[in-house]
C-alpha atoms as a PDB file:
ATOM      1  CA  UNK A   1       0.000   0.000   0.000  1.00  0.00           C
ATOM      2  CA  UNK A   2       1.536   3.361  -1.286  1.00  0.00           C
ATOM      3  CA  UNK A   3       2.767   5.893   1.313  1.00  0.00           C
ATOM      4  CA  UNK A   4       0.050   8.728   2.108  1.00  0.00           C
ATOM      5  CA  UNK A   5       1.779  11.999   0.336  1.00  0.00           C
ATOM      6  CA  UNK A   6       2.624  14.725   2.625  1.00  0.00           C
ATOM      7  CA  UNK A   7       3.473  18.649   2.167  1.00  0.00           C
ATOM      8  CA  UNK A   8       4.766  20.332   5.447  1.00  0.00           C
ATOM      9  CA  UNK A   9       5.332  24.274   6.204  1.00  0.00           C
ATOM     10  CA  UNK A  10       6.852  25.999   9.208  1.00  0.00           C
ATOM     11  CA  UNK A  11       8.876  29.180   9.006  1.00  0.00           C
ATOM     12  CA  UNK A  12      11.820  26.787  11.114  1.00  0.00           C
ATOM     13  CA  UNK A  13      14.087  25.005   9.160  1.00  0.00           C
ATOM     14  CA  UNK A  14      14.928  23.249  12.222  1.00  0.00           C
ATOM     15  CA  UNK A  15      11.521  22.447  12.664  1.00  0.00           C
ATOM     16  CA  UNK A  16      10.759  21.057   9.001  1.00  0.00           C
ATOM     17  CA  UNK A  17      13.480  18.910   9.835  1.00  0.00           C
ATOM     18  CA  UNK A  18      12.226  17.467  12.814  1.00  0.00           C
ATOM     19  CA  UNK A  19       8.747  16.721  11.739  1.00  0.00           C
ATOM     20  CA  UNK A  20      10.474  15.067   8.697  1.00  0.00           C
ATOM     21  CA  UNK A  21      12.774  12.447  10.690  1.00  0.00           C
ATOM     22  CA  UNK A  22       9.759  12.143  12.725  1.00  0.00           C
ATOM     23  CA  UNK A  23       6.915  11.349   9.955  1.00  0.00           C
ATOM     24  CA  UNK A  24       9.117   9.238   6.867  1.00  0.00           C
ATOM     25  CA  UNK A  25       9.316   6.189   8.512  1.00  0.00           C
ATOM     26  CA  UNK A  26       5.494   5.983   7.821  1.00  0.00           C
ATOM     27  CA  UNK A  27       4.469   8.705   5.210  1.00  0.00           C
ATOM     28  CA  UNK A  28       6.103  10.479   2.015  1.00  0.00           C
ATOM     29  CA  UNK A  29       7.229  13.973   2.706  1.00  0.00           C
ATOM     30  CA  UNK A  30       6.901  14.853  -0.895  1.00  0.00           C
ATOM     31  CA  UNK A  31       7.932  18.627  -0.439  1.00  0.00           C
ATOM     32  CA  UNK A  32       8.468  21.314   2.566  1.00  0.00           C
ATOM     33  CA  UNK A  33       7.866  25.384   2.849  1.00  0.00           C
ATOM     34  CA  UNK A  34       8.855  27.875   4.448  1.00  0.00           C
ATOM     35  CA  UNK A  35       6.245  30.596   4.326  1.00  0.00           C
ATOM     36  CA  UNK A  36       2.998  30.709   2.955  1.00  0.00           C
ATOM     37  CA  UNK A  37       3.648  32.007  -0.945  1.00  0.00           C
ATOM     38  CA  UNK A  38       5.837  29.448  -0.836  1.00  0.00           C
ATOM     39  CA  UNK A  39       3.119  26.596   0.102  1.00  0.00           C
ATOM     40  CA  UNK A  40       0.931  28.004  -2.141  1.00  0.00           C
ATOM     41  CA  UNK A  41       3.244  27.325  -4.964  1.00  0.00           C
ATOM     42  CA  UNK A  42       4.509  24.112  -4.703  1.00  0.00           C
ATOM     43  CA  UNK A  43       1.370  22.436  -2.856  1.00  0.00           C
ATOM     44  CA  UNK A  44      -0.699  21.965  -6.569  1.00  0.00           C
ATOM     45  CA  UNK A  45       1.985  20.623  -8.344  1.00  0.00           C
ATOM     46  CA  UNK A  46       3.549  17.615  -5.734  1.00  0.00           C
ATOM     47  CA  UNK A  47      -0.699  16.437  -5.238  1.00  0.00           C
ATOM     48  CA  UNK A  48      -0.553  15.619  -1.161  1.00  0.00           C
ATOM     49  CA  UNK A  49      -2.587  14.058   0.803  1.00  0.00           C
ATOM     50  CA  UNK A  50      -2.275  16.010   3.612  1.00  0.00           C
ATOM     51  CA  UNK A  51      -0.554  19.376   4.243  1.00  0.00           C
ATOM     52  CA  UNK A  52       0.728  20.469   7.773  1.00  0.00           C
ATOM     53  CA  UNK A  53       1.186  23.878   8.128  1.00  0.00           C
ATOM     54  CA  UNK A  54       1.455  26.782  11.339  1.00  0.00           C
ATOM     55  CA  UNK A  55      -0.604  29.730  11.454  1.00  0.00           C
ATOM     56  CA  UNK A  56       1.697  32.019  12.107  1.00  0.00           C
ATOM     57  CA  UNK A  57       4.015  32.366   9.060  1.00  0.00           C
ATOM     58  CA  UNK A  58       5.276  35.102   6.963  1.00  0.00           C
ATOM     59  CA  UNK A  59       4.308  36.346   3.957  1.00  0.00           C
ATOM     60  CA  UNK A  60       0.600  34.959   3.959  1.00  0.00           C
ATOM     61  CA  UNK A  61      -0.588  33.052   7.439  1.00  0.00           C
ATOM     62  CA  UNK A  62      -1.963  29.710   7.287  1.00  0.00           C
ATOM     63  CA  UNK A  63      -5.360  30.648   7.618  1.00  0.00           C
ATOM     64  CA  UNK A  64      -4.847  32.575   4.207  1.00  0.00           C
ATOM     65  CA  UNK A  65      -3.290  30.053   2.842  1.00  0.00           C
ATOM     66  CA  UNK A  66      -5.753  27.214   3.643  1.00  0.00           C
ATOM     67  CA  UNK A  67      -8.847  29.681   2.387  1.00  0.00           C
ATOM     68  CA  UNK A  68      -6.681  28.858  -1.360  1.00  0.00           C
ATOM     69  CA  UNK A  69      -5.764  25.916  -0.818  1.00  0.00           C
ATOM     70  CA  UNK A  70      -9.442  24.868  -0.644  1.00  0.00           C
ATOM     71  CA  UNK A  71      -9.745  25.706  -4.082  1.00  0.00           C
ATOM     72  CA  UNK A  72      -6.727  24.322  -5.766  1.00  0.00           C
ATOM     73  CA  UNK A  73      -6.340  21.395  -3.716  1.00  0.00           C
ATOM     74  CA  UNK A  74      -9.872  20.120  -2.376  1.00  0.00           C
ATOM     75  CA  UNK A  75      -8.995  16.703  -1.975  1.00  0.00           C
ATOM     76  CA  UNK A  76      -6.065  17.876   0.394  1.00  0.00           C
ATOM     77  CA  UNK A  77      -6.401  17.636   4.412  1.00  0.00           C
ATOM     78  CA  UNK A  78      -5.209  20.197   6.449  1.00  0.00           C
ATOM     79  CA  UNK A  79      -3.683  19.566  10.016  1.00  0.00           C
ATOM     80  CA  UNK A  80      -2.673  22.817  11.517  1.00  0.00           C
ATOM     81  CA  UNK A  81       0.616  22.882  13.804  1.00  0.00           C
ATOM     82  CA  UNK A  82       0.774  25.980  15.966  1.00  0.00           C
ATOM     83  CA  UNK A  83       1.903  27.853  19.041  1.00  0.00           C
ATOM     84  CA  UNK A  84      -1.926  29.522  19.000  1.00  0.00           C
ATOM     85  CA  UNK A  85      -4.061  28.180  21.319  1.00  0.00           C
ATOM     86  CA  UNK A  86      -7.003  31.072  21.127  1.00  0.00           C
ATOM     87  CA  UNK A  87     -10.527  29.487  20.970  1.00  0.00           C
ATOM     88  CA  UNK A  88     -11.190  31.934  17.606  1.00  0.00           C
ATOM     89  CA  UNK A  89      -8.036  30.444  15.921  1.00  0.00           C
ATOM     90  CA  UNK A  90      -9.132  27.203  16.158  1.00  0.00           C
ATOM     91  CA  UNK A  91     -12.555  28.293  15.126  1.00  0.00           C
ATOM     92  CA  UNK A  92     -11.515  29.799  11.836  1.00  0.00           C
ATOM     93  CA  UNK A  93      -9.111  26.674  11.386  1.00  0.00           C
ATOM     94  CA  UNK A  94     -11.980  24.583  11.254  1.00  0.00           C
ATOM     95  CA  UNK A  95     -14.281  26.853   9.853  1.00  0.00           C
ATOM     96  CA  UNK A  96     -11.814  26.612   6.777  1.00  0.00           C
ATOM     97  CA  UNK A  97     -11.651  23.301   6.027  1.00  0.00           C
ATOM     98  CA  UNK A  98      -8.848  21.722   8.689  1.00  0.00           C
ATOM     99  CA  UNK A  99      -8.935  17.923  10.160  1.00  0.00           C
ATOM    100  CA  UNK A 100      -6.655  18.574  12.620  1.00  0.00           C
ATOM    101  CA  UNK A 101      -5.132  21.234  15.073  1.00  0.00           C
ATOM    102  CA  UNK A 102      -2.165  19.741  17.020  1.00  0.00           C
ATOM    103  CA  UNK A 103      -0.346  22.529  19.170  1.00  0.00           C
ATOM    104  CA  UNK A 104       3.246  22.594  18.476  1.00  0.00           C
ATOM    105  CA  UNK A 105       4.735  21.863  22.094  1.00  0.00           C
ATOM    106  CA  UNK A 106       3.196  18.424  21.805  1.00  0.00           C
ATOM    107  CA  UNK A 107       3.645  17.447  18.192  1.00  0.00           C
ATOM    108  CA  UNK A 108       6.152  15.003  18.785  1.00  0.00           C
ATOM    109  CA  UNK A 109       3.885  12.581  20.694  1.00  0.00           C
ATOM    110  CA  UNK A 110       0.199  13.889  18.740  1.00  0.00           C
ATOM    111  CA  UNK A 111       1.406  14.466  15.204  1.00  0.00           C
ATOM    112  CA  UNK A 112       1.303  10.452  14.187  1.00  0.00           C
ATOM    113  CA  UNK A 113      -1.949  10.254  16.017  1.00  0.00           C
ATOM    114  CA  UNK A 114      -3.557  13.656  14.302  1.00  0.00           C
ATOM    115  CA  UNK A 115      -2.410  12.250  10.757  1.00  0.00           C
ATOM    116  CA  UNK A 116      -3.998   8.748  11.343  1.00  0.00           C
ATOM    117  CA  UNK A 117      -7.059  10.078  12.605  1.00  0.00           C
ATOM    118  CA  UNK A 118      -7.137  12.426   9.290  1.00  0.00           C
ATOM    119  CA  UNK A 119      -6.588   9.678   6.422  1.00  0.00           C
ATOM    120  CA  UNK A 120      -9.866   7.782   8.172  1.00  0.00           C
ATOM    121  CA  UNK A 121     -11.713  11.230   7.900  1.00  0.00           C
ATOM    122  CA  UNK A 122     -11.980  12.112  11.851  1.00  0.00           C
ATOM    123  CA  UNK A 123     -10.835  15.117  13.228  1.00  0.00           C
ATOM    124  CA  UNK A 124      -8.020  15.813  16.077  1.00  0.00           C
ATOM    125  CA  UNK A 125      -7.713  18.402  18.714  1.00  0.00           C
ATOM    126  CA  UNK A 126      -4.915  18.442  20.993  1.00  0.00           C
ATOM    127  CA  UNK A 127      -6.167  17.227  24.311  1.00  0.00           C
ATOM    128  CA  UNK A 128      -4.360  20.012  26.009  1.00  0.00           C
ATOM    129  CA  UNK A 129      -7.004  22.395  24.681  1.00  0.00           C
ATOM    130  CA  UNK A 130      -9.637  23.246  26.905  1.00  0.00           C
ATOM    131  CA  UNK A 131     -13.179  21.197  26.882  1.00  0.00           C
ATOM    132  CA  UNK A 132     -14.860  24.573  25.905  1.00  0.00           C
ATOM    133  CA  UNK A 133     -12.897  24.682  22.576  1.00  0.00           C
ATOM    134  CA  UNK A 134     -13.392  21.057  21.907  1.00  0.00           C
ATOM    135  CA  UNK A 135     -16.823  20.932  22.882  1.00  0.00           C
ATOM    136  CA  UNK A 136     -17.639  23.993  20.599  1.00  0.00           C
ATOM    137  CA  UNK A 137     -15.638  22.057  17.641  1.00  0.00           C
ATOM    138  CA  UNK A 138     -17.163  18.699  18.085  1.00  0.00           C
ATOM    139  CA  UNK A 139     -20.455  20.047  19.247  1.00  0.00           C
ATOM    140  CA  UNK A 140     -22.088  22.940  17.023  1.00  0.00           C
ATOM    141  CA  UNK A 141     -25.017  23.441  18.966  1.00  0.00           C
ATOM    142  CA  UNK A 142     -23.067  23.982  22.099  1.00  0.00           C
ATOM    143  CA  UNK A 143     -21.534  27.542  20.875  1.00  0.00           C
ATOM    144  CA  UNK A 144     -22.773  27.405  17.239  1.00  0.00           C
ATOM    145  CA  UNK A 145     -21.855  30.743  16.298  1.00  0.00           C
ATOM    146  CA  UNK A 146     -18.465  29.752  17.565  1.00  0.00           C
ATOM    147  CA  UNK A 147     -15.418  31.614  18.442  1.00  0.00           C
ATOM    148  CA  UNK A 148     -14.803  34.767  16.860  1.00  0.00           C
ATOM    149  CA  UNK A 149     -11.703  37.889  16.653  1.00  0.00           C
ATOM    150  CA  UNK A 150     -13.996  40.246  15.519  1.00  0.00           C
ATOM    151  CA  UNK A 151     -15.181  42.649  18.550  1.00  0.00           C
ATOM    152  CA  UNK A 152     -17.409  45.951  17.165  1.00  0.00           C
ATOM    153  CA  UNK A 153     -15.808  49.179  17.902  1.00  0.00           C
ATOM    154  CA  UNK A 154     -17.520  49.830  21.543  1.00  0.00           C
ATOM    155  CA  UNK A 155     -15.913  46.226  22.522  1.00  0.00           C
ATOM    156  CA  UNK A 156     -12.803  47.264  21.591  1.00  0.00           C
ATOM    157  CA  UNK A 157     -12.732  50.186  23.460  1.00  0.00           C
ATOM    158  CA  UNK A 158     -13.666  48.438  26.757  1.00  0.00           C
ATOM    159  CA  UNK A 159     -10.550  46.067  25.868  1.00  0.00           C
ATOM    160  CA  UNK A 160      -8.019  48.980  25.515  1.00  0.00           C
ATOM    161  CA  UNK A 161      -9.349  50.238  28.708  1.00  0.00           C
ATOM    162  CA  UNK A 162      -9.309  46.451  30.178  1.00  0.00           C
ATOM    163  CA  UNK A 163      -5.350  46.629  28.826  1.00  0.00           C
ATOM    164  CA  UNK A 164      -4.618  49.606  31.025  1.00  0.00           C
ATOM    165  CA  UNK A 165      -5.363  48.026  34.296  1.00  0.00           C
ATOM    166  CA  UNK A 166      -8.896  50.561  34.306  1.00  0.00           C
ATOM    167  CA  UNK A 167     -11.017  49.273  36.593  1.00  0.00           C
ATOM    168  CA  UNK A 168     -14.914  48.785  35.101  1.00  0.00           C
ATOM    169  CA  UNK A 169     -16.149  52.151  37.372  1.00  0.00           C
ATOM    170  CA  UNK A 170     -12.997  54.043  35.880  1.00  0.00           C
ATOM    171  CA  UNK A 171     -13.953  52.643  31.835  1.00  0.00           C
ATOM    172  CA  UNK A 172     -17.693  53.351  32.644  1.00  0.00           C
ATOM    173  CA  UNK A 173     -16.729  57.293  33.454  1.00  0.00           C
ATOM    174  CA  UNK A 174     -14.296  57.175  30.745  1.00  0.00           C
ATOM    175  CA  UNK A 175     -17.426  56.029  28.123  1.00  0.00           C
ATOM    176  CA  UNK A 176     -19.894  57.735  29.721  1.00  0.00           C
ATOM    177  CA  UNK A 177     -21.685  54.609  30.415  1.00  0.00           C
ATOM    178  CA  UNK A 178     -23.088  52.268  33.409  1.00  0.00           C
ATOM    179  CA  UNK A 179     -20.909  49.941  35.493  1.00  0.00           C
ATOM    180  CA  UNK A 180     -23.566  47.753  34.131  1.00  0.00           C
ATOM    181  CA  UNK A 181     -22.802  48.267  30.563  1.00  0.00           C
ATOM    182  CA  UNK A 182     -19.337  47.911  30.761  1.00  0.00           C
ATOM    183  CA  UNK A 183     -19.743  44.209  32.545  1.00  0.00           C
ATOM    184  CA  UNK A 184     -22.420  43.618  29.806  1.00  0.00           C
ATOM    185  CA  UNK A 185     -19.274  44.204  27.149  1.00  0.00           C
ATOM    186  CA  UNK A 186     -16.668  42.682  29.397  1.00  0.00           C
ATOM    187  CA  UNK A 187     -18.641  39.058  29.034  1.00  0.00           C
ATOM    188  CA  UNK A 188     -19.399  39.381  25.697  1.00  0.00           C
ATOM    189  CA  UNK A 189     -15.620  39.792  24.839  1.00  0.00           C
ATOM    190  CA  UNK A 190     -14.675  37.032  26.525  1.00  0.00           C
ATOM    191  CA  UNK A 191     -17.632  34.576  25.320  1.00  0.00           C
ATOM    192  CA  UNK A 192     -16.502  36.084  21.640  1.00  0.00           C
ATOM    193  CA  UNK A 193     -12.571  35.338  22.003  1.00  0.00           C
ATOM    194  CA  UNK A 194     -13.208  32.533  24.629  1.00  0.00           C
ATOM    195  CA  UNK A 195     -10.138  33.502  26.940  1.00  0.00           C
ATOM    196  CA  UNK A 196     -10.656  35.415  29.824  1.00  0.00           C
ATOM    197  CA  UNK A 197      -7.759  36.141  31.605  1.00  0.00           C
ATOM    198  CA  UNK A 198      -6.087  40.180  31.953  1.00  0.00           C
ATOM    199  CA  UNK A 199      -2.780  38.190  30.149  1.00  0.00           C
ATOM    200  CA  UNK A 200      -4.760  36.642  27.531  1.00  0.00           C
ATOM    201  CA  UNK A 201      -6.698  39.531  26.672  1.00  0.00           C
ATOM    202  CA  UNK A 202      -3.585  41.679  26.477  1.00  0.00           C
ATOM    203  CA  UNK A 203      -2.189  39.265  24.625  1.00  0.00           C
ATOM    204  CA  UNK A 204      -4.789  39.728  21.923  1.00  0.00           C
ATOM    205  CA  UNK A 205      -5.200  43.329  22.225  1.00  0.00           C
ATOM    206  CA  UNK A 206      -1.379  43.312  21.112  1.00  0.00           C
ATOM    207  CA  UNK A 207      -1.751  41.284  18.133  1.00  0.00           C
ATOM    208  CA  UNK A 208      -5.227  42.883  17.360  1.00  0.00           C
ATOM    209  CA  UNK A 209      -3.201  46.396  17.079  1.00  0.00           C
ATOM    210  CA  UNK A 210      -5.069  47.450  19.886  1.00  0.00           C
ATOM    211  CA  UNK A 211      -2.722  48.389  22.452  1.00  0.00           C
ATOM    212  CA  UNK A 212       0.978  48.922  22.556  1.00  0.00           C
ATOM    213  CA  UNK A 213       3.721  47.880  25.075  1.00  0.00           C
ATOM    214  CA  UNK A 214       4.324  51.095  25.773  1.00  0.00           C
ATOM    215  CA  UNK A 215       0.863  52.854  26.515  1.00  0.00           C
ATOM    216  CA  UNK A 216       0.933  54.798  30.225  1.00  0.00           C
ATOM    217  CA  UNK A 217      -0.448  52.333  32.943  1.00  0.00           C
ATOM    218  CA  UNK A 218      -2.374  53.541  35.788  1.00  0.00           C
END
């Protein structure tokens, strides 16, 4: 029985490396990539199976690159390797088209396990991901609108406030709103993103553009 095909991209050379030595003993690593133009390229042409790739990659992310790959490469699955464990990457991962999402600090021991659960058509989430996430992935109707990035503009004020240490009374003078209000917009930001801790939301408010480092703390 032939080899299943496989395409791999991580912006690591070290880390192509790695998953190679670990997966060509049982697969066919028929081609590798280093950013996402450069997936998009070479994916058509080599036909794989499967296609790992990270989110986080220059020149196009993988979450751009799988919305293409869709269309040139249909057959293809897509098993996402990442450091991102937010509940609305995951979403959109699956929400695109993936069969997998193993995070990257446990690929060595899930990858194998992710890529035979793909080529009998089931889909893998690392374990380490909270029951929330999986639950909203496996089960629809539990959060069928699912996770989401996408705050509207009031919600993202309340967030750079939240980023600043400002307490809700201090945000709700600051708006010219309730106390009320402003917990209203605090729990719908974190239902939306589905984190919840000050870190996390910083976290996002930093890659979101919308906060800085350097912005005055109380």
């Amino acid at each position: 029985m032939p080899k299943a095909r496989l395409v791999i991209a991580d912006d690591h050379s070290i880390v192509l490396e790695a998953y190679r030595q670990l997966l060509e003993p049982e697969y066919e690593v028929v081609g590798s990539a280093l950013n996402g133009e450069e997936l998009l390229r070479i994916a058509p042409a080599l036909a794989p199976d499967i296609i790992l790739l990270d989110i986080s990659m220059p020149t196009l992310n993988g979450l751009d690159v799988s919305r293409q790959l869709r269309a040139s490469l249909p057959q293809a699955k897509l098993i996402f390797v990442t450091m991102m464990s937010e509940p609305f990457y995951i979403t959109q991962a699956f929400d695109l088209g993936a069969v997998g999402y193993v995070l990257k600090q446990s690929a060595s021991t899930e990858l194998l396990s992710a890529l035979t659960a793909a080529l009998k058509n089931r889909r893998y989430i690392s374990p380490q991901l909270s029951l929330e996430v999986q639950d909203a992935i496996e089960t629809p109707w539990v959060k069928p609108e699912g996770f989401s990035s996408k705050l509207t503009p009031r919600q993202q004020e309340v967030l750079q406030l939240l980023t600043k240490g400002r307490s809700t009374k201090e945000i709700a003078a600051e708006l010219k709103v309730s106390a009320k209000a402003v917990e209203f917009h605090k729990g719908n930001i974190t239902r939306r993103l589905g984190i919840h801790t000050t870190a996390e939301l910083t976290r996002f408010a930093l890659s979101q553009g919308l906060t800085t480092l350097d912005e005055p703390q109380p």
